[in-house]
Protein backbone atom coordinates (compact mmCIF):
# COMPACT_ATOMS: atom_id res chain seq x y z
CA UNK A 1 198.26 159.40 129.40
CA UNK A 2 195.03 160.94 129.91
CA UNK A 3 194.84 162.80 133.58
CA UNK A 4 193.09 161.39 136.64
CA UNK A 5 190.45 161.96 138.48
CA UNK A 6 188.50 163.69 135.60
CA UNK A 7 184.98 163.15 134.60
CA UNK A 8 183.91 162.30 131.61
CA UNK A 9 180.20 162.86 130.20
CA UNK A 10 179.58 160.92 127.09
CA UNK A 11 175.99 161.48 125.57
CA UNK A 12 174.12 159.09 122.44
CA UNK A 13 175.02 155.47 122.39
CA UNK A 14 173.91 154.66 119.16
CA UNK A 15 175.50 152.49 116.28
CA UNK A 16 178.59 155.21 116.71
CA UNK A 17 178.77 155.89 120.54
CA UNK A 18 178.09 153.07 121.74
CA UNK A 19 182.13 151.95 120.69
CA UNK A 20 183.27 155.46 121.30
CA UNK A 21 181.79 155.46 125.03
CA UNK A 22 183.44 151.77 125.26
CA UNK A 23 187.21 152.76 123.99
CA UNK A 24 186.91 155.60 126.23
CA UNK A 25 185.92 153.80 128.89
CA UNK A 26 188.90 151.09 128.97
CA UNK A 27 191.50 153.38 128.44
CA UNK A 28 190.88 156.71 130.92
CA UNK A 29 192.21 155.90 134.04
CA UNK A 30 190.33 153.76 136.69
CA UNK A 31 189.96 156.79 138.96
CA UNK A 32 188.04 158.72 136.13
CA UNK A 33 184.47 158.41 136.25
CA UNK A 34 182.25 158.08 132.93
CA UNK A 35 178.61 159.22 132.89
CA UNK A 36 176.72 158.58 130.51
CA UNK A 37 173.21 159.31 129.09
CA UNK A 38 171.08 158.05 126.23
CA UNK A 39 167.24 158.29 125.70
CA UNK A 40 167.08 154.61 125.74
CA UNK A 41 167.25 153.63 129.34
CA UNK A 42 167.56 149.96 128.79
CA UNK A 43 170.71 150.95 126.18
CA UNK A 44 172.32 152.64 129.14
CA UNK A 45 171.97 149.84 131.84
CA UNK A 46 173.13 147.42 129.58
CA UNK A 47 176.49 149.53 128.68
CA UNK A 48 176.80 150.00 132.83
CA UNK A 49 176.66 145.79 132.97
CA UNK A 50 178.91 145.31 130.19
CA UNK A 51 181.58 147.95 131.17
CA UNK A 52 181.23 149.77 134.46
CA UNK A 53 181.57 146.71 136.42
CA UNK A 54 183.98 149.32 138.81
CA UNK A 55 181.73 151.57 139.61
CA UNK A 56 183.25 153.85 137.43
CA UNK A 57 180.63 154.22 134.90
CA UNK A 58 177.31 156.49 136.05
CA UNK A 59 174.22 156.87 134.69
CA UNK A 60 172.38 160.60 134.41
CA UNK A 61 168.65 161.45 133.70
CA UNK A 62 169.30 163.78 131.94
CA UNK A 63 172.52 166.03 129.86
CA UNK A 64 171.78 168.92 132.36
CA UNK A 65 172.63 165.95 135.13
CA UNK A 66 175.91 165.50 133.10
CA UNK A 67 176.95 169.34 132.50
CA UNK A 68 176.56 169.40 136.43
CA UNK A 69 179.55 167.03 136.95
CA UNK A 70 181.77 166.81 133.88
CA UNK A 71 184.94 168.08 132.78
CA UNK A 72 184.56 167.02 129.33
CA UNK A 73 181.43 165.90 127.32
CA UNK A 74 181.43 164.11 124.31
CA UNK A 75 177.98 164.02 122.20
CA UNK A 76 176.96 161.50 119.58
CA UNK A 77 173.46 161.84 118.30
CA UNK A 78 171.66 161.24 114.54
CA UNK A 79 170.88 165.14 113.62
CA UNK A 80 171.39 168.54 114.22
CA UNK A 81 167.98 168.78 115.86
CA UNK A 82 168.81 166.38 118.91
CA UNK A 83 171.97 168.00 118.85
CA UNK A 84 170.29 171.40 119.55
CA UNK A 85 168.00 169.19 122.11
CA UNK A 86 170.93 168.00 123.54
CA UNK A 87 172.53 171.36 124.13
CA UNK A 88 169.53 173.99 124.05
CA UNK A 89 166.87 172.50 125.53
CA UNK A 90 165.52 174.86 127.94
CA UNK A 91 165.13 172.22 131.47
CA UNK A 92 167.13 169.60 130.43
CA UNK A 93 169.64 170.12 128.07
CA UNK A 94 173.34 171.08 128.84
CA UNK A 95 173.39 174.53 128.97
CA UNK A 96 170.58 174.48 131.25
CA UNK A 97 172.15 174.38 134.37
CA UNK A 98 172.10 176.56 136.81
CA UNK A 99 174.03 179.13 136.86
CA UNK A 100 175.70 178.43 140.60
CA UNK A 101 176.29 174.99 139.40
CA UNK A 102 178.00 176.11 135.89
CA UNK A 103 181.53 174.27 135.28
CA UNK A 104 183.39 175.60 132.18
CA UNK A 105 183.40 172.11 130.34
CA UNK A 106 185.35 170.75 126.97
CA UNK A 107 183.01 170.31 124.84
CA UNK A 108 183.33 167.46 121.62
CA UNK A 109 180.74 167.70 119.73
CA UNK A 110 181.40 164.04 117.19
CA UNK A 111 177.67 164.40 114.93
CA UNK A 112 177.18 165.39 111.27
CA UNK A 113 175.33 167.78 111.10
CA UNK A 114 175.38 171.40 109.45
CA UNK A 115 178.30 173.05 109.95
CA UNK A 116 175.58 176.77 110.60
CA UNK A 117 173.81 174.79 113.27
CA UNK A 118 177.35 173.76 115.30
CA UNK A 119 178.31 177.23 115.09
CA UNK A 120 175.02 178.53 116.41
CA UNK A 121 175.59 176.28 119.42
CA UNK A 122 179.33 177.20 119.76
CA UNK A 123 178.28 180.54 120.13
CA UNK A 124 175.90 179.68 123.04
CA UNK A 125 178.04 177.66 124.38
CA UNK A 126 180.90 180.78 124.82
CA UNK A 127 178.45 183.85 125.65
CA UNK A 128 177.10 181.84 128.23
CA UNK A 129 180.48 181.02 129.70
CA UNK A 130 179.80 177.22 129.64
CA UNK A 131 183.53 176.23 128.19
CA UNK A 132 184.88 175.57 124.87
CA UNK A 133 182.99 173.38 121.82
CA UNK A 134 184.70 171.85 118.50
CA UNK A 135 183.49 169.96 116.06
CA UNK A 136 185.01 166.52 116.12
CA UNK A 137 182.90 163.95 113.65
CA UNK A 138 184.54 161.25 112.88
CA UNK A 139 184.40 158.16 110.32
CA UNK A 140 184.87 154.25 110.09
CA UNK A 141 181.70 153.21 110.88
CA UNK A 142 180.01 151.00 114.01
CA UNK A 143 182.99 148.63 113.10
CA UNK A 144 185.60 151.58 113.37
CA UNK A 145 184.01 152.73 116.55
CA UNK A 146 183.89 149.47 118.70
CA UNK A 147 187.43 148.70 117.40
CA UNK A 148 189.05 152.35 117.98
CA UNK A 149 189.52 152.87 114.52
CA UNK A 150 188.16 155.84 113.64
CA UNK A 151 189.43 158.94 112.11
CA UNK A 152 188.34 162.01 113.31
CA UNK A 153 188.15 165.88 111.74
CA UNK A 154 188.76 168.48 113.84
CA UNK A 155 187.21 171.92 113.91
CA UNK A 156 188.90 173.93 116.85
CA UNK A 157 191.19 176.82 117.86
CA UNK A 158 194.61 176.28 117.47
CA UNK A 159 195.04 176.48 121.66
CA UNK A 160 192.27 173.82 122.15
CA UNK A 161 193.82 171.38 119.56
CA UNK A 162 196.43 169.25 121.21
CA UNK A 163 193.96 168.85 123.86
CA UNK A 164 191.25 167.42 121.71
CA UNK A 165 194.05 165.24 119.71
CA UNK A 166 194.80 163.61 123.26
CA UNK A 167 191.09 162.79 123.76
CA UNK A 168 190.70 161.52 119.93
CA UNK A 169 193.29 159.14 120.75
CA UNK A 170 191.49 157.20 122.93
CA UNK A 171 188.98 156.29 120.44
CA UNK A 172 190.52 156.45 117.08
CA UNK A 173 193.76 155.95 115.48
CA UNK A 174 196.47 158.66 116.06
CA UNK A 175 197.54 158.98 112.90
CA UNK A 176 194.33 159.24 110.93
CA UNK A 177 193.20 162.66 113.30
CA UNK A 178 193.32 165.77 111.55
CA UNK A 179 193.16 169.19 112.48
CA UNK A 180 191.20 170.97 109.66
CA UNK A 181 191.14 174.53 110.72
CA UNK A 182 189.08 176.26 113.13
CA UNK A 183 185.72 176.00 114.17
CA UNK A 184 183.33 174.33 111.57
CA UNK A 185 186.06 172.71 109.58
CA UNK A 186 185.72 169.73 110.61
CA UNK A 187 182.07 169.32 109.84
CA UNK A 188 183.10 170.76 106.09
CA UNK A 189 185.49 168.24 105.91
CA UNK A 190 183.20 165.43 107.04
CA UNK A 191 180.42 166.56 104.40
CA UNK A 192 183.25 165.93 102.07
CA UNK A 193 184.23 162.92 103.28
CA UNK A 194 180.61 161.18 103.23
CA UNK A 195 179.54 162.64 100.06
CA UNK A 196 182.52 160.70 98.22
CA UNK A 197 182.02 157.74 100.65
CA UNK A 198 178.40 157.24 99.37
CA UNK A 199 179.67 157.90 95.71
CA UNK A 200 182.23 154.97 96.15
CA UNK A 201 179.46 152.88 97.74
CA UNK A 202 177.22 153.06 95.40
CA UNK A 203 179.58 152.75 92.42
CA UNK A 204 180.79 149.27 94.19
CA UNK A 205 177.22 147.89 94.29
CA UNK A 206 176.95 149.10 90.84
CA UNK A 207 179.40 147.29 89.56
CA UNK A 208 179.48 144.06 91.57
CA UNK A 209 175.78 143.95 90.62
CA UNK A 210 176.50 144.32 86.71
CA UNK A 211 179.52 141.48 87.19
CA UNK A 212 176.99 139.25 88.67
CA UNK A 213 173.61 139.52 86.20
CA UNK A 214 177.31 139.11 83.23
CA UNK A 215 177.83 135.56 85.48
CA UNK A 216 181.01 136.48 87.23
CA UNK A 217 182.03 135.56 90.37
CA UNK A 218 181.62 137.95 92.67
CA UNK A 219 184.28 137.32 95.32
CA UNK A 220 186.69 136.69 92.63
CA UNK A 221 185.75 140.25 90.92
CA UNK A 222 185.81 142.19 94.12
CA UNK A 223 189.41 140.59 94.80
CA UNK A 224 190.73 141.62 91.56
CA UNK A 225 189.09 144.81 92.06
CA UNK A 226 191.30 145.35 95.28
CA UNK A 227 194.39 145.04 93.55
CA UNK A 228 193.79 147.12 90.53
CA UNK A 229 192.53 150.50 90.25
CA UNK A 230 189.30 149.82 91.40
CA UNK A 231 189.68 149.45 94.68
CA UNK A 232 188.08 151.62 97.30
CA UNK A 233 187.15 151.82 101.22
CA UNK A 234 183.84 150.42 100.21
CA UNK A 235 184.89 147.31 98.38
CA UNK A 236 187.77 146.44 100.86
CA UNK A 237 186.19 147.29 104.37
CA UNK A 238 182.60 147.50 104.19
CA UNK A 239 181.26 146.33 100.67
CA UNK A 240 177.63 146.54 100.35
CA UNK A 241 177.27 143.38 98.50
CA UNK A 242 176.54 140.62 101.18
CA UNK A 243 179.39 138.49 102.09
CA UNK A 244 182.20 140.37 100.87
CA UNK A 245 182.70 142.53 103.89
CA UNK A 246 182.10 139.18 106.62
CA UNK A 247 181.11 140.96 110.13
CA UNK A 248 179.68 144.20 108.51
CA UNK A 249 176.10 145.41 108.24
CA UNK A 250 175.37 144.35 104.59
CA UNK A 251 176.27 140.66 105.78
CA UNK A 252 173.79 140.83 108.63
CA UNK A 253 170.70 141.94 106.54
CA UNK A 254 172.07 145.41 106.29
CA UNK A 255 171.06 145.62 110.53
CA UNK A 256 172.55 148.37 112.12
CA UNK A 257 175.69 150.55 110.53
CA UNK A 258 174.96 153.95 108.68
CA UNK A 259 171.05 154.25 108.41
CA UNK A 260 169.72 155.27 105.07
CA UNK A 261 167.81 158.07 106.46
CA UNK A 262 170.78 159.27 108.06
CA UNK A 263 173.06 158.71 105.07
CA UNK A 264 169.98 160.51 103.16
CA UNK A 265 170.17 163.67 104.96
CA UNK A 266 174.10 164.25 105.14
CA UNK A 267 174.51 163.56 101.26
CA UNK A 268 171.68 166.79 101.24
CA UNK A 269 173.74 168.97 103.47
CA UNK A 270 176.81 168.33 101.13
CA UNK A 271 174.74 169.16 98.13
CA UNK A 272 173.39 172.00 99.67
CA UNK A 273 176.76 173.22 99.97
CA UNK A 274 177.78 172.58 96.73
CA UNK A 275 175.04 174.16 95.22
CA UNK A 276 175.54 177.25 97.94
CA UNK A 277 178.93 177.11 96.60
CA UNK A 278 178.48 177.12 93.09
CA UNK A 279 180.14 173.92 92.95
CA UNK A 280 179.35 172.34 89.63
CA UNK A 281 178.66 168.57 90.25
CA UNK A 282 178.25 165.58 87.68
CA UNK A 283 177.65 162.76 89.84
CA UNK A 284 175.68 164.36 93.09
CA UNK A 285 172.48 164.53 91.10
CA UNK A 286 172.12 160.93 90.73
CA UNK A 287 173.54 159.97 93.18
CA UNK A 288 171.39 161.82 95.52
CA UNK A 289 168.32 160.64 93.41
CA UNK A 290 169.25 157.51 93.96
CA UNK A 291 169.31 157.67 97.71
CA UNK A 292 165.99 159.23 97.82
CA UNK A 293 164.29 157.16 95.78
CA UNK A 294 165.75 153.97 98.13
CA UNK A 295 164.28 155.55 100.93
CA UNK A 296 160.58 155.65 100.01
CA UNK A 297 160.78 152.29 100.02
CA UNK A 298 159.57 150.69 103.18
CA UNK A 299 161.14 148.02 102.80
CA UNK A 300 164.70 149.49 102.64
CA UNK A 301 163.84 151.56 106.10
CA UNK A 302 165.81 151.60 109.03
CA UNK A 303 168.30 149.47 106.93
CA UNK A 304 172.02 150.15 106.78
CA UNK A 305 172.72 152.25 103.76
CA UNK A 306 174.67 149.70 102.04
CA UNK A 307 171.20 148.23 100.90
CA UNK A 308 171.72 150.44 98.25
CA UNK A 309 172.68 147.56 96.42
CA UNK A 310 169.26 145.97 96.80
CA UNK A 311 167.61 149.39 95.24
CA UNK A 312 169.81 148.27 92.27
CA UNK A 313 168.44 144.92 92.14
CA UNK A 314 171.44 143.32 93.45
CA UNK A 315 170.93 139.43 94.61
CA UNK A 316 173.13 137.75 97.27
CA UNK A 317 176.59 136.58 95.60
C-alpha cells in the first residue's frame, strides 16, 4: 500500500500519461495529493474534472512549480529534447528551483529516449543534490496505459529498486515489471523492445495485406494466425489492419496510439545502436526504410503508426 500523505508530481499527459496519471490517481491514497502539469492547459483542466473531483488533484504552471512540492515525479513526454526541457530548462524546468526550496525528489523518468541523454540528466540530477532518477519506460500502448496494463523496464540502483517496483504497480501489471540493471538499462531494453515491436507490426500488415489482394478472409486468417505460429502482440492486441484489434487506434482511423513520427525516431535510436554496436542486422534496413518513407507522406502524419499498413496499400478488411 503506497504511503500517505505523499505528493505526487506527474508531468506529460499525452496518449501514454494521460492513463498513467489516471491509475495513479485512483489507487494512491485519498490523502495524497497529485499535481500535475502538461503544456496543454485545456488537457490539464479536463483531467482535474474527470478525476480530481476531491481536491486531490492540483494543477502547476510550470515543472519547477512541481519540483517545489513533490516527493516523487513521474515524466511522460514524446523526446529526449522536452525531456531535457522538462528537467534543464534554466527558469522553469525541474531542477530550477531554488536552492532554499530544493526537496531531494524520486525521480521516474517513463520516455524513450536515448539512453546518453537520460544519463546526462541523471547526472544533473545527483551533483545538484536534487534526489535520485531511473529510467522507467514502459510498453502496452494508450490501451495498456488507461487500463494499468503496462509493463515497465527498469534502469536503477539496486537500493532504489523495490521502491520504484511499488510505484510501477500502480500503473502496470506486477508481474510484467522488470528490473534490467542499473541506470540506462531500461531504456536499452525498451529500444529492444520497440525495434522488434515495429518488426512484428509491420510483418502483420504485410501479410494480412497479401491474404487479402489472394481473396482471403481477413478475420478468418488473422484467427488462424493466433493459434499457429504466427501469432504475435501485433496481430492479437493491436493489429494494424482495421477491425481486427476493435477499440484500438487502427480501428479509429489510426487517431491517437503510437505516432509515426514518434515510432520513426525510436526505431533510429535502436539502429543507431546497432550500428554503434556492430550489430549486424537483416531486417532493420527495410524496415526502417519503410517507416521513413511512410512518413513523408502527409497524409500518413500525425497518424498512429499502425497506418503502416496503408503505406503497403492495405484496404479495409
Amino acid at each position: 500500500m503506497p504511503a500517505p500523505n505523499v505528493t505526487y508530481g506527474f508531468i506529460g499527459l499525452g496518449q501514454m500519461g494521460h492513463g498513467m496519471a489516471k491509475n495513479l490517481r485512483q489507487k494512491i491514497p485519498e490523502s495524497s495529493i497529485l499535481v500535475i502539469f502538461d503544456i496543454n492547459k485545456e488537457t490539464m483542466q479536463r483531467f482535474v474534472q474527470e478525476h480530481g473531483q476531491g481536491g486531490n488533484v492540483k494543477t502547476a504552471s510550470s515543472p519547477k512549480e512541481i519540483a517545489q512540492v513533490a516527493d516523487i515525479v513521474l515524466t511522460s513526454v514524446p523526446q529526449a529534447r522536452h525531456v531535457s526541457d522538462v528537467f534543464l530548462h534554466p527558469t522553469t524546468g525541474l531542477l530550477s528551483v531554488d536552492p532554499a526550496k530544493k526537496r531531494k525528489i524520486l525521480f521516474l523518468e517513463l520516455s524513450t529516449i536515448d539512453a546518453l541523454a537520460s544519463f546526462e540528466i541523471a547526472e544533473k540530477v545527483a551533483s545538484g543534490g536534487f534526489g535520485d532518477f531511473v529510467d522507467a519506460p514502459c510498453s502496452g500502448g494508450a490501451m495498456g496505459s488507461e487500463s494499468g496494463n503496462l509493463s515497465f523496464m527498469i534502469g536503477s540502483p539496486d537500493e532504489l529498486y523495490p521502491r520504484v517496483f511499488e510505484i510501477c504497480k500502480l500503473l502496470g501489471k506486477e508481474d510484467n515489471i522488470f528490473h534490467c540493471g542499473g541506470l540506462g538499462s531500461g531504456l536499452k531494453t525498451k529500444l529492444l523492445n520497440n525495434y522488434l515491436s515495429s518488426l512484428t507490426a509491420l510483418a502483420t500488415a504485410e501479410t494480412i495485406n497479401i491474404g487479402i489482394k489472394g481473396g482471403l478472409d481477413a478475420r478468418l486468417l488473422n484467427k488462424v494466425l493466433n493459434a499457429s505460429s504466427g501469432m504475435n502482440f501485433n496481430s492479437i492486441t493491436n493489429n494494424p489492419v482495421p477491425g481486427l484489434t476493435p477499440g484500438n487506434a487502427a480501428s479509429k482511423g489510426y487517431v491517437g496510439g503510437f505516432s509515426l513520427e514518434l515510432c520513426l525516431a525510436v526505431l533510429e535510436l535502436g539502429y543507431k545502436n546497432a550500428q554503434d554496436l556492430g550489430a549486424k542486422t537483416v531486417l532493420g534496413t527495410p524496415m526502417l526504410e519503410a517507416f521513413r518513407d511512410a512518413a513523408k507522406d502527409p497524409a500518413f502524419q500525425g497518424k498512429d503508426s499502425k497506418i503502416i499498413y496503408r503505406w503497403l496499400g492495405g484496404i479495409d478488411p
